[in-house]
C-alpha atoms as a PDB file:
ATOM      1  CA  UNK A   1       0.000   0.000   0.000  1.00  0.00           C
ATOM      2  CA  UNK A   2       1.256   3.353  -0.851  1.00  0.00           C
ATOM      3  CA  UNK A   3       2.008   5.511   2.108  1.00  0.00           C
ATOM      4  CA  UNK A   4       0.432   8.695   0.817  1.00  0.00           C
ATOM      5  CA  UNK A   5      -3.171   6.600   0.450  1.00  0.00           C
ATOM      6  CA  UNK A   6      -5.694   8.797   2.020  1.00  0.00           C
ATOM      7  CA  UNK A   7      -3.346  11.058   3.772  1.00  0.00           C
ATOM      8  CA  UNK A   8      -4.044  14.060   1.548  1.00  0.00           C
ATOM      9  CA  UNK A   9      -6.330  16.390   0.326  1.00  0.00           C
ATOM     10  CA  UNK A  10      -6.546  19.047  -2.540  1.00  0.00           C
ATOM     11  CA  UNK A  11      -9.106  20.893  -4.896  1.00  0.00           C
ATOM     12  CA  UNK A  12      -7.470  22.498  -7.631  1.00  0.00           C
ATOM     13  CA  UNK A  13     -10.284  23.314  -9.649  1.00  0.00           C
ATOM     14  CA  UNK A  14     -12.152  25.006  -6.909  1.00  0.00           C
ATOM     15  CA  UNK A  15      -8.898  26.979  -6.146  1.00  0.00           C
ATOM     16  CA  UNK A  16      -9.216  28.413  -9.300  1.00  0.00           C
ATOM     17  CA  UNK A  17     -12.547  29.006  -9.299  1.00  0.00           C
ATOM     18  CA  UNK A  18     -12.234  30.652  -6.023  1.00  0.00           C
ATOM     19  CA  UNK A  19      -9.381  32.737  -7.337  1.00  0.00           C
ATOM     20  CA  UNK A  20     -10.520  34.032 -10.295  1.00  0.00           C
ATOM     21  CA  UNK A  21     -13.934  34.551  -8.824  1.00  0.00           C
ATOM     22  CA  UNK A  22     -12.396  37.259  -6.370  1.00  0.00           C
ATOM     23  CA  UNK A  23     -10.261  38.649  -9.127  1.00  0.00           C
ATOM     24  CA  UNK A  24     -13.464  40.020 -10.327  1.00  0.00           C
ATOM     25  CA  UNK A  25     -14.879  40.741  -6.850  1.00  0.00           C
ATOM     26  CA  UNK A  26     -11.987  42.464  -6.242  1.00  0.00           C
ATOM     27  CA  UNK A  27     -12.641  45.192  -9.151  1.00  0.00           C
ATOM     28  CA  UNK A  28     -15.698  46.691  -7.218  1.00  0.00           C
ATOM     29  CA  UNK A  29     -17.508  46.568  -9.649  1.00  0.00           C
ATOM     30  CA  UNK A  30     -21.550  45.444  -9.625  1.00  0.00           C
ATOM     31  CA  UNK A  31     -21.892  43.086 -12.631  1.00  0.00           C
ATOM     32  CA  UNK A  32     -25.333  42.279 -14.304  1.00  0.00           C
ATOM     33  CA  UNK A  33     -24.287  38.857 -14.976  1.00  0.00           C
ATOM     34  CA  UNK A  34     -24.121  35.714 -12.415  1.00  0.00           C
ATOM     35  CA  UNK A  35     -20.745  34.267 -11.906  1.00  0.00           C
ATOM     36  CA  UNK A  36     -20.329  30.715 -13.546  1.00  0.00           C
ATOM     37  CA  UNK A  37     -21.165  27.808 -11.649  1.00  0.00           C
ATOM     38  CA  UNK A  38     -18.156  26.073 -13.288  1.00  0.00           C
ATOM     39  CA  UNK A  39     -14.371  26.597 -13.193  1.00  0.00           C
ATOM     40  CA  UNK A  40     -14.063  26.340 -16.885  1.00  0.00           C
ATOM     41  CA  UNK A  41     -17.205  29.352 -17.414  1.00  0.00           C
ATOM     42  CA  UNK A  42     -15.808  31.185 -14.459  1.00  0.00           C
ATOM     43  CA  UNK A  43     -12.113  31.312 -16.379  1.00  0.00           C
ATOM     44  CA  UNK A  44     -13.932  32.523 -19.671  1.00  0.00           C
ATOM     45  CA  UNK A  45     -15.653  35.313 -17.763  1.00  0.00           C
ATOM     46  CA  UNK A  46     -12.848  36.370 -16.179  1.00  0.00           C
ATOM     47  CA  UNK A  47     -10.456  36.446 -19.402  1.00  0.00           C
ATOM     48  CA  UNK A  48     -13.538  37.790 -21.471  1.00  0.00           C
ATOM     49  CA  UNK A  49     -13.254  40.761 -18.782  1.00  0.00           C
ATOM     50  CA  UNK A  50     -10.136  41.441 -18.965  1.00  0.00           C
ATOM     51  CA  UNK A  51      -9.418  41.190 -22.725  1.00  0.00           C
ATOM     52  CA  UNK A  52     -11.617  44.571 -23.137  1.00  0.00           C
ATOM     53  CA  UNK A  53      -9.638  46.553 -19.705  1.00  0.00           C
ATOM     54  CA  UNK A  54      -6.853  47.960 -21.758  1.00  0.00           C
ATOM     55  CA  UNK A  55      -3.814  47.380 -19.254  1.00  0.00           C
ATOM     56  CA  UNK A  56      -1.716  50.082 -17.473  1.00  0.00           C
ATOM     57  CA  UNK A  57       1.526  50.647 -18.946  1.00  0.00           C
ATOM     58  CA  UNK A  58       2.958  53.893 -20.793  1.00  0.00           C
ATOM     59  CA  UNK A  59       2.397  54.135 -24.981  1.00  0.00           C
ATOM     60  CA  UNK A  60       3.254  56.064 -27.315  1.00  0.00           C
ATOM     61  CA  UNK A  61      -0.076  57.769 -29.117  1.00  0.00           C
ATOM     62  CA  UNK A  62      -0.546  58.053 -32.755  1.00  0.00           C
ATOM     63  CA  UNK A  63      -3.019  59.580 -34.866  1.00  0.00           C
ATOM     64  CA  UNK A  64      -3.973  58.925 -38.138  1.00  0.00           C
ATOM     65  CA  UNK A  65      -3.757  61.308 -41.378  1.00  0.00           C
ATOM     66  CA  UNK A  66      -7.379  62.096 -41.089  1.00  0.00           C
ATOM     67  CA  UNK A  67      -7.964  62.553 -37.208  1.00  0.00           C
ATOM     68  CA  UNK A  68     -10.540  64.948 -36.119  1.00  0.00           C
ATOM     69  CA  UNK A  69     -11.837  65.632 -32.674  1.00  0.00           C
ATOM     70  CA  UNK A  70     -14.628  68.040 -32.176  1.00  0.00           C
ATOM     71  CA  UNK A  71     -13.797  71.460 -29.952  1.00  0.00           C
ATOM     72  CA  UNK A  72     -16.199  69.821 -27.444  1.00  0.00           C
ATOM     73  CA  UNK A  73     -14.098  66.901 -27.089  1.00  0.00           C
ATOM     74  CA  UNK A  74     -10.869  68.048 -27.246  1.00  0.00           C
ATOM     75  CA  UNK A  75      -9.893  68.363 -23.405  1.00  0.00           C
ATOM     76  CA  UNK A  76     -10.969  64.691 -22.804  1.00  0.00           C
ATOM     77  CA  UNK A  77      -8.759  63.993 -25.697  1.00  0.00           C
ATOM     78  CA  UNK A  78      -5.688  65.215 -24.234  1.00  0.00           C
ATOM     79  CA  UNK A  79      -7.173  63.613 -20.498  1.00  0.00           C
ATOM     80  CA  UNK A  80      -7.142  60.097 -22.688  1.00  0.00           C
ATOM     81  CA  UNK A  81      -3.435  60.592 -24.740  1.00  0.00           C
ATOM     82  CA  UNK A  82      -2.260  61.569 -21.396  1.00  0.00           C
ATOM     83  CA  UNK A  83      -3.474  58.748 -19.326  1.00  0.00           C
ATOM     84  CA  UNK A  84      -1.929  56.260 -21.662  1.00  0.00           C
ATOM     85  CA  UNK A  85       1.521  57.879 -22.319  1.00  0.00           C
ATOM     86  CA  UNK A  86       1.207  57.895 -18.485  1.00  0.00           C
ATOM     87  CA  UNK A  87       0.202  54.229 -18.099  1.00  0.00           C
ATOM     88  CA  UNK A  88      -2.994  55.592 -16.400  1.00  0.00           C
ATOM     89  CA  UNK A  89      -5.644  53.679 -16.142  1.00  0.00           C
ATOM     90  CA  UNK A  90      -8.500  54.555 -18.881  1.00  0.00           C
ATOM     91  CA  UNK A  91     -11.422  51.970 -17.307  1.00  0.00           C
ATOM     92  CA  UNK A  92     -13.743  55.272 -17.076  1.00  0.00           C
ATOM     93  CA  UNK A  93     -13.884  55.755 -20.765  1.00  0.00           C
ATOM     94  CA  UNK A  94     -14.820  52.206 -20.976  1.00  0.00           C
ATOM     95  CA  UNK A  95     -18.509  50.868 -22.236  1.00  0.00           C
ATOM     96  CA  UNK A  96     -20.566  50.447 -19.389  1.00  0.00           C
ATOM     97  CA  UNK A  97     -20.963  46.921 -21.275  1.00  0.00           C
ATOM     98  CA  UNK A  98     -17.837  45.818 -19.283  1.00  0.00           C
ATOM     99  CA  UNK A  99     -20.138  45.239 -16.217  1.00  0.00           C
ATOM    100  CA  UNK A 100     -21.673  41.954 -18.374  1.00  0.00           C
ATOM    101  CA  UNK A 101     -19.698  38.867 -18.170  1.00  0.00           C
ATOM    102  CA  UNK A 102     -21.158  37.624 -20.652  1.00  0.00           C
ATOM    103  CA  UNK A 103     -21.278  40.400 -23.038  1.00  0.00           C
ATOM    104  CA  UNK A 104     -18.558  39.526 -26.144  1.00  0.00           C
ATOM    105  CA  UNK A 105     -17.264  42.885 -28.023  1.00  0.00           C
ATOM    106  CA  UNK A 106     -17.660  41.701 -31.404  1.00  0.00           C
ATOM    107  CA  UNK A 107     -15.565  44.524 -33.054  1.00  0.00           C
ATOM    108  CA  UNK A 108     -12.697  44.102 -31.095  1.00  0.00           C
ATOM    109  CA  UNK A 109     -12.727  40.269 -31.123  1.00  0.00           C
ATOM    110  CA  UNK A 110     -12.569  40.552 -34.863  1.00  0.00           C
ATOM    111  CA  UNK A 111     -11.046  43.516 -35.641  1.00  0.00           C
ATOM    112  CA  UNK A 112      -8.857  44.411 -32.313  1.00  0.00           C
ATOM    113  CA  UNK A 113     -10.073  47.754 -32.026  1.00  0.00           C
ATOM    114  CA  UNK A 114     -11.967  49.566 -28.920  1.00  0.00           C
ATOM    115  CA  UNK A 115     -13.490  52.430 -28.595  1.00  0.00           C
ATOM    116  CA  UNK A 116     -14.218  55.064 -25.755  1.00  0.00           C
ATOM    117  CA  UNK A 117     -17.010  57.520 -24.477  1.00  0.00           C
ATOM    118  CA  UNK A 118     -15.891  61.157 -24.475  1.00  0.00           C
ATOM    119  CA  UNK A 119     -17.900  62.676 -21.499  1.00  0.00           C
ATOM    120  CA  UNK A 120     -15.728  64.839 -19.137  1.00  0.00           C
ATOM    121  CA  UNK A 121     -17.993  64.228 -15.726  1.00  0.00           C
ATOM    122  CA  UNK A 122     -18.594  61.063 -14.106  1.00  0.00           C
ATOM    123  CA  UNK A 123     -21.802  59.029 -14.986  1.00  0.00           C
ATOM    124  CA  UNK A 124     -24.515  59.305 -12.007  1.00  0.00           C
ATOM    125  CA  UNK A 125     -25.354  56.442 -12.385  1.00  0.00           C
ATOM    126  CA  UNK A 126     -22.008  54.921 -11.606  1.00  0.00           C
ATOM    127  CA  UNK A 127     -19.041  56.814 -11.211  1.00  0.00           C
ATOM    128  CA  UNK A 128     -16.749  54.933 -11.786  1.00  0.00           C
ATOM    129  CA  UNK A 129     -17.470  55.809 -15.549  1.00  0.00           C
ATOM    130  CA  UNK A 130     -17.715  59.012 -17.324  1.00  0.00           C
ATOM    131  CA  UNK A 131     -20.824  60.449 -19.171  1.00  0.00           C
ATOM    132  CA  UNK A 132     -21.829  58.760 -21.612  1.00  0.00           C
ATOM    133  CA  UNK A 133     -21.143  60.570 -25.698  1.00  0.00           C
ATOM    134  CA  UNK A 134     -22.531  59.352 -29.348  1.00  0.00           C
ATOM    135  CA  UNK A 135     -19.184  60.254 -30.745  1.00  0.00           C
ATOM    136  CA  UNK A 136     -16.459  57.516 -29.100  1.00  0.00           C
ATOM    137  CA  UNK A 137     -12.618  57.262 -30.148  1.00  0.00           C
ATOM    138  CA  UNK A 138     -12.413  54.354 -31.416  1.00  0.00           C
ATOM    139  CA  UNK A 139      -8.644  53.235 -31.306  1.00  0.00           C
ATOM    140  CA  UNK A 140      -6.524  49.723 -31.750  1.00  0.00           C
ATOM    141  CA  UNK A 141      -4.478  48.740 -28.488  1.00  0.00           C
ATOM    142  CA  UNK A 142      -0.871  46.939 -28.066  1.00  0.00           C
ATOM    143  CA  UNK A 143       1.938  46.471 -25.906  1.00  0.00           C
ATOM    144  CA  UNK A 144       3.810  49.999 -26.498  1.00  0.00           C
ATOM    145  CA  UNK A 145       1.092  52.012 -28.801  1.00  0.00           C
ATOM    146  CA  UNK A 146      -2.342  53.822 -28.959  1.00  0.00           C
ATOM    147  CA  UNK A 147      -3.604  54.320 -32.542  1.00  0.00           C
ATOM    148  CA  UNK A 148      -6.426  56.684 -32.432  1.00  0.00           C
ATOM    149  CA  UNK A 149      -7.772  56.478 -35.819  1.00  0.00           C
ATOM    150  CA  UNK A 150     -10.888  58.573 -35.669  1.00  0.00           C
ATOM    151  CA  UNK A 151     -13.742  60.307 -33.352  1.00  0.00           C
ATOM    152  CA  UNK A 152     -16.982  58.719 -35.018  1.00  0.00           C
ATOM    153  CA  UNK A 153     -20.616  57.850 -34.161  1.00  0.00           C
ATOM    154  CA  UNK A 154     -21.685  55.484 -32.480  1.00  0.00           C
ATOM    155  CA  UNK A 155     -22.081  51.693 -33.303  1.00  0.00           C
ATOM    156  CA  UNK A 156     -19.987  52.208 -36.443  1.00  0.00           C
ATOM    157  CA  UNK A 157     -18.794  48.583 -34.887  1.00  0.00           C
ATOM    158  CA  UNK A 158     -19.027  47.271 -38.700  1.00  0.00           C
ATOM    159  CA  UNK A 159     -17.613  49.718 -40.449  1.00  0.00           C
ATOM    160  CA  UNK A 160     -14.787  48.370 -43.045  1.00  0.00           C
ATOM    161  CA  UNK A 161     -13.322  52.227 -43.260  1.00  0.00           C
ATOM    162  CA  UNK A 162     -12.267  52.042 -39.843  1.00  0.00           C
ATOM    163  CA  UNK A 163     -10.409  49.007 -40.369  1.00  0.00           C
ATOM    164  CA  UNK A 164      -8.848  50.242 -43.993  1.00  0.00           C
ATOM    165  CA  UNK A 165      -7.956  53.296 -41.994  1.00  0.00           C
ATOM    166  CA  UNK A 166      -5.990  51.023 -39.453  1.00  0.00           C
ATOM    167  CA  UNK A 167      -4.262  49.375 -42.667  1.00  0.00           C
ATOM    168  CA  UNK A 168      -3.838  53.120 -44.843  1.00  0.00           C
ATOM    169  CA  UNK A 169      -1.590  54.286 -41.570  1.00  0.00           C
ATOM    170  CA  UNK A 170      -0.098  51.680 -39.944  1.00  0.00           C
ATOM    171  CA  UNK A 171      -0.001  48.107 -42.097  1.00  0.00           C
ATOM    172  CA  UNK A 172       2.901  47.268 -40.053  1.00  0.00           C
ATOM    173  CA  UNK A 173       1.044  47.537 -36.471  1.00  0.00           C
ATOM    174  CA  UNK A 174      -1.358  44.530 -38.220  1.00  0.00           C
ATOM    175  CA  UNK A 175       0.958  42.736 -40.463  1.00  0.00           C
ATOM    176  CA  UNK A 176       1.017  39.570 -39.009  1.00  0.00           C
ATOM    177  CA  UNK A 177      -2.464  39.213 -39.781  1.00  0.00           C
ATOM    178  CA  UNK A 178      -1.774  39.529 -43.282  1.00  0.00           C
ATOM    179  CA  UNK A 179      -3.024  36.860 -45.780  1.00  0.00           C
ATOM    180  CA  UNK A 180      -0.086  36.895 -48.194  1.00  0.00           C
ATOM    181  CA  UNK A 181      -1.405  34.410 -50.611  1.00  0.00           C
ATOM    182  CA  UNK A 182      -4.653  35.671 -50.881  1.00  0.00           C
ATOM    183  CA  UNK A 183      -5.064  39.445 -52.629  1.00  0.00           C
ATOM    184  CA  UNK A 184      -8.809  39.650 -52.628  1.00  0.00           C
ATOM    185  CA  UNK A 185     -11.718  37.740 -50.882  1.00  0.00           C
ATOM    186  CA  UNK A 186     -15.510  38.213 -51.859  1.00  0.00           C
ATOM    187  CA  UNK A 187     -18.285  38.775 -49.898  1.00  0.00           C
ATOM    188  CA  UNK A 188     -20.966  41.885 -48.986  1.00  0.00           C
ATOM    189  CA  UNK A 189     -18.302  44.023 -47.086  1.00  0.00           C
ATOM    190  CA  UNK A 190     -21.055  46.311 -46.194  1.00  0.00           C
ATOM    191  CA  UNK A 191     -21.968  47.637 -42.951  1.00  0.00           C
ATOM    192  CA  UNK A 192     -25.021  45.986 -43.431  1.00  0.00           C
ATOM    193  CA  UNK A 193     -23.068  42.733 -44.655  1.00  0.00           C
ATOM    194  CA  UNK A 194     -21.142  42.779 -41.241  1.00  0.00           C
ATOM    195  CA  UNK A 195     -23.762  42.977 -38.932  1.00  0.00           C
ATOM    196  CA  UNK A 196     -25.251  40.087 -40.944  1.00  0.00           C
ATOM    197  CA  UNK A 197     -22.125  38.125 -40.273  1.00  0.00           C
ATOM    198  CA  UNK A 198     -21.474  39.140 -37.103  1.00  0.00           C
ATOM    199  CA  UNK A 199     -25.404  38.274 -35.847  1.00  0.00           C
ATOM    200  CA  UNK A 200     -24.506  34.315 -37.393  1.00  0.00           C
ATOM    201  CA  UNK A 201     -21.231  34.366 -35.250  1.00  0.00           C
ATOM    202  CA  UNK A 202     -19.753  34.012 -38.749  1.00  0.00           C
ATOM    203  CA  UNK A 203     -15.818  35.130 -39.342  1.00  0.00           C
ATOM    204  CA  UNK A 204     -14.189  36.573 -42.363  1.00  0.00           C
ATOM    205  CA  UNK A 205     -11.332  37.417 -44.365  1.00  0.00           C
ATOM    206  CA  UNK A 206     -11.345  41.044 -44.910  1.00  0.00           C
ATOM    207  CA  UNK A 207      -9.941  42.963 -48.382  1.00  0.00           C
ATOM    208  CA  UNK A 208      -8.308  46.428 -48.038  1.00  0.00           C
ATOM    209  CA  UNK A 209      -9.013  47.208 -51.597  1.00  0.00           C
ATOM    210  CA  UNK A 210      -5.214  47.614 -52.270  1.00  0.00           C
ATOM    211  CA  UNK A 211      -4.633  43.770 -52.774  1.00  0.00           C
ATOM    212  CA  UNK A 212      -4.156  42.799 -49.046  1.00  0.00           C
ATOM    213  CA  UNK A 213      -6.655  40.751 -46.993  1.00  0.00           C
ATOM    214  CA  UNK A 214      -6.150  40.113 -43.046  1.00  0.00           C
ATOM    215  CA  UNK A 215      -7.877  37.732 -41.152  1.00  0.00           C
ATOM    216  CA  UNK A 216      -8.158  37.666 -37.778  1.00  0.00           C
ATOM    217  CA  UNK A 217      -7.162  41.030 -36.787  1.00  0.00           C
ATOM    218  CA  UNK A 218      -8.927  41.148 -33.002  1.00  0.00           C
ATOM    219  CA  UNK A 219      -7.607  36.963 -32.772  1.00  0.00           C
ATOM    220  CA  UNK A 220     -11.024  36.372 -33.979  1.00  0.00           C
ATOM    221  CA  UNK A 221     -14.104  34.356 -32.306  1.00  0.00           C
ATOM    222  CA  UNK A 222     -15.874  31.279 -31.722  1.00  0.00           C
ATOM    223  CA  UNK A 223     -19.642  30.178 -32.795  1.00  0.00           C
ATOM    224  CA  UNK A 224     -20.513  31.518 -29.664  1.00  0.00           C
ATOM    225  CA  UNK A 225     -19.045  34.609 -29.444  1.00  0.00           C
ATOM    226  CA  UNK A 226     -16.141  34.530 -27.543  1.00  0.00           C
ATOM    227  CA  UNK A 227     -12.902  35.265 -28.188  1.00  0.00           C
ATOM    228  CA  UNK A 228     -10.497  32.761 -29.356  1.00  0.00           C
ATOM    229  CA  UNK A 229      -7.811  33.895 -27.146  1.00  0.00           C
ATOM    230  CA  UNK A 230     -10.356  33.827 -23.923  1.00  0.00           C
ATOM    231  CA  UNK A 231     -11.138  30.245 -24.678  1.00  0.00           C
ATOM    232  CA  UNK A 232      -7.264  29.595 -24.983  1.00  0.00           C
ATOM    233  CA  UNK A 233      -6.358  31.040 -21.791  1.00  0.00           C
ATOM    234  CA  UNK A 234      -9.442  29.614 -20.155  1.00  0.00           C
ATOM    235  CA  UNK A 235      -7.922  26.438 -21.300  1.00  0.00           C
ATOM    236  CA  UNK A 236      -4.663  26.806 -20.711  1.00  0.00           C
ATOM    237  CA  UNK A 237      -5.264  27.815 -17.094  1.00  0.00           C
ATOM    238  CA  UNK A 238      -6.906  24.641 -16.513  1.00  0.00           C
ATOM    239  CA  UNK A 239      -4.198  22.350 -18.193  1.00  0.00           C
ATOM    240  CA  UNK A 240      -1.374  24.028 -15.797  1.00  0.00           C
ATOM    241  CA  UNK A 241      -3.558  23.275 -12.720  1.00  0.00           C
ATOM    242  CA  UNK A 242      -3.960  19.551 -13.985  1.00  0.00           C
ATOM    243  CA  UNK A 243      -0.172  19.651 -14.560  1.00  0.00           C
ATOM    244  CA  UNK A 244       0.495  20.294 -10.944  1.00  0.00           C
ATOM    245  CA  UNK A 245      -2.013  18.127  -9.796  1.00  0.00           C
ATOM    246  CA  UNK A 246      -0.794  14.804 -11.789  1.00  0.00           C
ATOM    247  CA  UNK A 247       3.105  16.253 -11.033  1.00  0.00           C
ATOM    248  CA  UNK A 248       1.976  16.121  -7.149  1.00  0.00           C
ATOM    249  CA  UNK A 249       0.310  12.968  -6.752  1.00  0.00           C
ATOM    250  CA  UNK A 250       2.757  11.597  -8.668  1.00  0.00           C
ATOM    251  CA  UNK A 251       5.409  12.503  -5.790  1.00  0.00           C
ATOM    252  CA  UNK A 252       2.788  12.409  -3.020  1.00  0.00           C
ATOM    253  CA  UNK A 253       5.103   9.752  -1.069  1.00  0.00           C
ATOM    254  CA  UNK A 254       8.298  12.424  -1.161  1.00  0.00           C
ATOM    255  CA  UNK A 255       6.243  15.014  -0.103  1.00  0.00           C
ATOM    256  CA  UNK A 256       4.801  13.164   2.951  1.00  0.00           C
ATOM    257  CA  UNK A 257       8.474  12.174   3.981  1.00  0.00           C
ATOM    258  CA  UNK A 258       9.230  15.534   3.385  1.00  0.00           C
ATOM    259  CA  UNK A 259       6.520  16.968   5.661  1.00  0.00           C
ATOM    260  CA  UNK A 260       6.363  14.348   8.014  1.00  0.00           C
ATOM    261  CA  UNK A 261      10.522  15.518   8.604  1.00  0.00           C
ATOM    262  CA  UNK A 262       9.365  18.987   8.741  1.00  0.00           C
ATOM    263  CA  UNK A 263       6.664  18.901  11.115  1.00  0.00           C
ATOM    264  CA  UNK A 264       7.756  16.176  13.442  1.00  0.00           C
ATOM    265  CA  UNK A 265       4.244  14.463  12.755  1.00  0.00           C
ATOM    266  CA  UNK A 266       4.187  10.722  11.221  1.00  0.00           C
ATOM    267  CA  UNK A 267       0.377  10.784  10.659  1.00  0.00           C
ATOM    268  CA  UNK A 268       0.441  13.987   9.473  1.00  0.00           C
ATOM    269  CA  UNK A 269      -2.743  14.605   6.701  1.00  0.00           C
ATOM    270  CA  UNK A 270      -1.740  16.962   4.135  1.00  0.00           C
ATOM    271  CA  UNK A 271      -3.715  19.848   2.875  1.00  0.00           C
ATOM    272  CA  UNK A 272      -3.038  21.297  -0.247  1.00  0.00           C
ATOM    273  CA  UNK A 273      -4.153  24.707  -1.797  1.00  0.00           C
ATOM    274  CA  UNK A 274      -3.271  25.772  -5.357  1.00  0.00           C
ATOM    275  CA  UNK A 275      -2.152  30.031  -5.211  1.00  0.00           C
ATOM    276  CA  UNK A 276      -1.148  31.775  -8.276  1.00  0.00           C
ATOM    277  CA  UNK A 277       0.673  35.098  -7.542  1.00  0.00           C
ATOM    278  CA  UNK A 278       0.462  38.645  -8.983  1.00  0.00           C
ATOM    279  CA  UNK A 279       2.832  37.434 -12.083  1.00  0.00           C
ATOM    280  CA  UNK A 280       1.751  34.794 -12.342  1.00  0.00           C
ATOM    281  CA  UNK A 281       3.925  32.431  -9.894  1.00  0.00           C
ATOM    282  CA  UNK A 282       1.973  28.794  -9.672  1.00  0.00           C
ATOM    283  CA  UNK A 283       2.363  27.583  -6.204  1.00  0.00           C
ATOM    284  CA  UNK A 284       0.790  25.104  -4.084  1.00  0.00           C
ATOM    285  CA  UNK A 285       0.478  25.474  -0.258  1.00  0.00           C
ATOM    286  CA  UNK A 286       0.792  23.021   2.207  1.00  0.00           C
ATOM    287  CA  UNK A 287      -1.904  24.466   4.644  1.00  0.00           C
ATOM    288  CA  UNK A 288      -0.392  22.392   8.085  1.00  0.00           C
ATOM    289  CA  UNK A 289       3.512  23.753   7.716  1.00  0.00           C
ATOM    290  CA  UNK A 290       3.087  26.983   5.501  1.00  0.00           C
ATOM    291  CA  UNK A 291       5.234  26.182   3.168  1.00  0.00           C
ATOM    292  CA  UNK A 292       4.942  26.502  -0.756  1.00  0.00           C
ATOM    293  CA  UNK A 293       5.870  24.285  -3.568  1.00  0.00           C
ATOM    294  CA  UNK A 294       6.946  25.866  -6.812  1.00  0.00           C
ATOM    295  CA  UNK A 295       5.276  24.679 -10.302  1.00  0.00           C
ATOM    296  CA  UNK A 296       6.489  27.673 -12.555  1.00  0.00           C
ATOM    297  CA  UNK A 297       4.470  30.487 -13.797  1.00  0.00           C
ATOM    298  CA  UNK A 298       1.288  30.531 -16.432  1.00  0.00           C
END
């Protein structure tokens, strides 16, 4: 008989539930959707969430050839550009859409780009937002940039021109979405022929006009409506828990020798809790002696 038979415990699927689910407690914010009842839905929430809160770290700003911003809009404007040369966070500017876990941004799924509310006092409603404006900035969002391509109406979510204005003034901020082999695709490229798509959860290829197609722009989405990359990470999360759990059952008898030693205690039960740190650090705590065991990072 092993040694370690029925002298341990450990959840690591209800850790991560149980993490991730204050993750999103711990924004303060009141959402309008129920929390998952599973790990797996509770992970695509969470990632869905976070995919449309641009992150806080300094950009440069860029503006394309044909930028406008109305006089009315112009000190919010420089409020925005400075916030994100800053690394300031811009949540305020946000949709108050972000509140719905279960809400999936179509344009940016497909096409990477955001877009923001100009107001320059806070919402009633909810503070934590500004006023709400029909023209939004609607921008595309990486690592080191902001490209604010235009102030337009709102729900121009299917409009092709913003897109071609993306690829007109910077190609190389998108190129790795490029369809090299392909120089034209066919299809109803219309606003109207978007929304149609979009409403069947259906993706596309999408022509610039100039002989270059991209696909996939936003990472693109599932039948559903969910991003790709939030149903990757979802996932992924999962697999590195089930890593650590298969990696410490499979050395459960070293570990009780280990602990046994540590805490003077040969019928010591061991409790195990999985923790995953602010970058990311995978852990798993022994909950009798306090001490961690090390399984990487995600």
């Amino acid at each position: 008989m092993s040694k370690s038979e029925n002298r341990y415990q450990f959840d690591f699927e209800r850790d991560l539930y149980d993490i991730y689910k204050s993750k999103l407690l711990n924004t303060g914010l009141e959402f309008k959707d129920d929390f998952a009842k599973d790990t797996f839905g509770l992970l695509v929430q969470y990632f869905n969430f976070r995919k449309r809160v641009i992150d806080q770290r300094k950009r440069k700003i860029h503006y394309s050839s044909i930028f406008n911003c109305p006089y009315e809009y112009e000190e919010t404007l420089e409020e925005i550009e400075h916030r994100l040369r800053e690394g300031k966070s811009t949540f305020r500017y946000l949709s108050t859409n972000i509140k719905k876990l279960e809400y999936n941004d179509l344009m940016l799924n497909d096409w990477g780009i955001y877009h923001f509310h100009l107001g320059d006092d806070a919402l009633k409603s909810d503070p934590k937002f500004i006023k709400r404006t029909g023209p939004l900035l609607y921008l595309r969002i990486d690592d080191s940039n902001a490209y604010f391509i235009n102030i337009m109406e709102h729900k121009e979510w299917e409009n092709i021109d913003i897109l071609k204005l993306l690829h007109s003034n910077w190609p190389e901020s998108i190129s790795e979405f490029r369809t090299d082999r392909i120089c034209d695709v066919c299809g109803d490229f219309s606003k109207k022929g978007i929304i149609n798509l979009r409403r069947k959860k259906g993706t596309s290829l999408y022509p610039m006009g100039d002989g270059t197609v991209y696909a996939f722009v936003g990472g693109g989405y599932m039948s559903s409506g969910h991003s790709i990359e939030v149903i990757n990470l979802a996932e992924y999360v999962l697999e590195v828990a089930g890593t650590a759990e298969e990696a410490l059952i499979s050395n459960m008898d070293q570990y009780i020798e280990y602990f046994e030693y540590k805490t003077r205690n040969e019928n010591i039960e061991l409790l195990f809790k999985l923790t995953i740190g602010e970058l990311g650090e995978v852990k798993v705590l022994e909950c009798n002696s306090r001490e961690f065991i090390d399984f990487g990072r995600l």
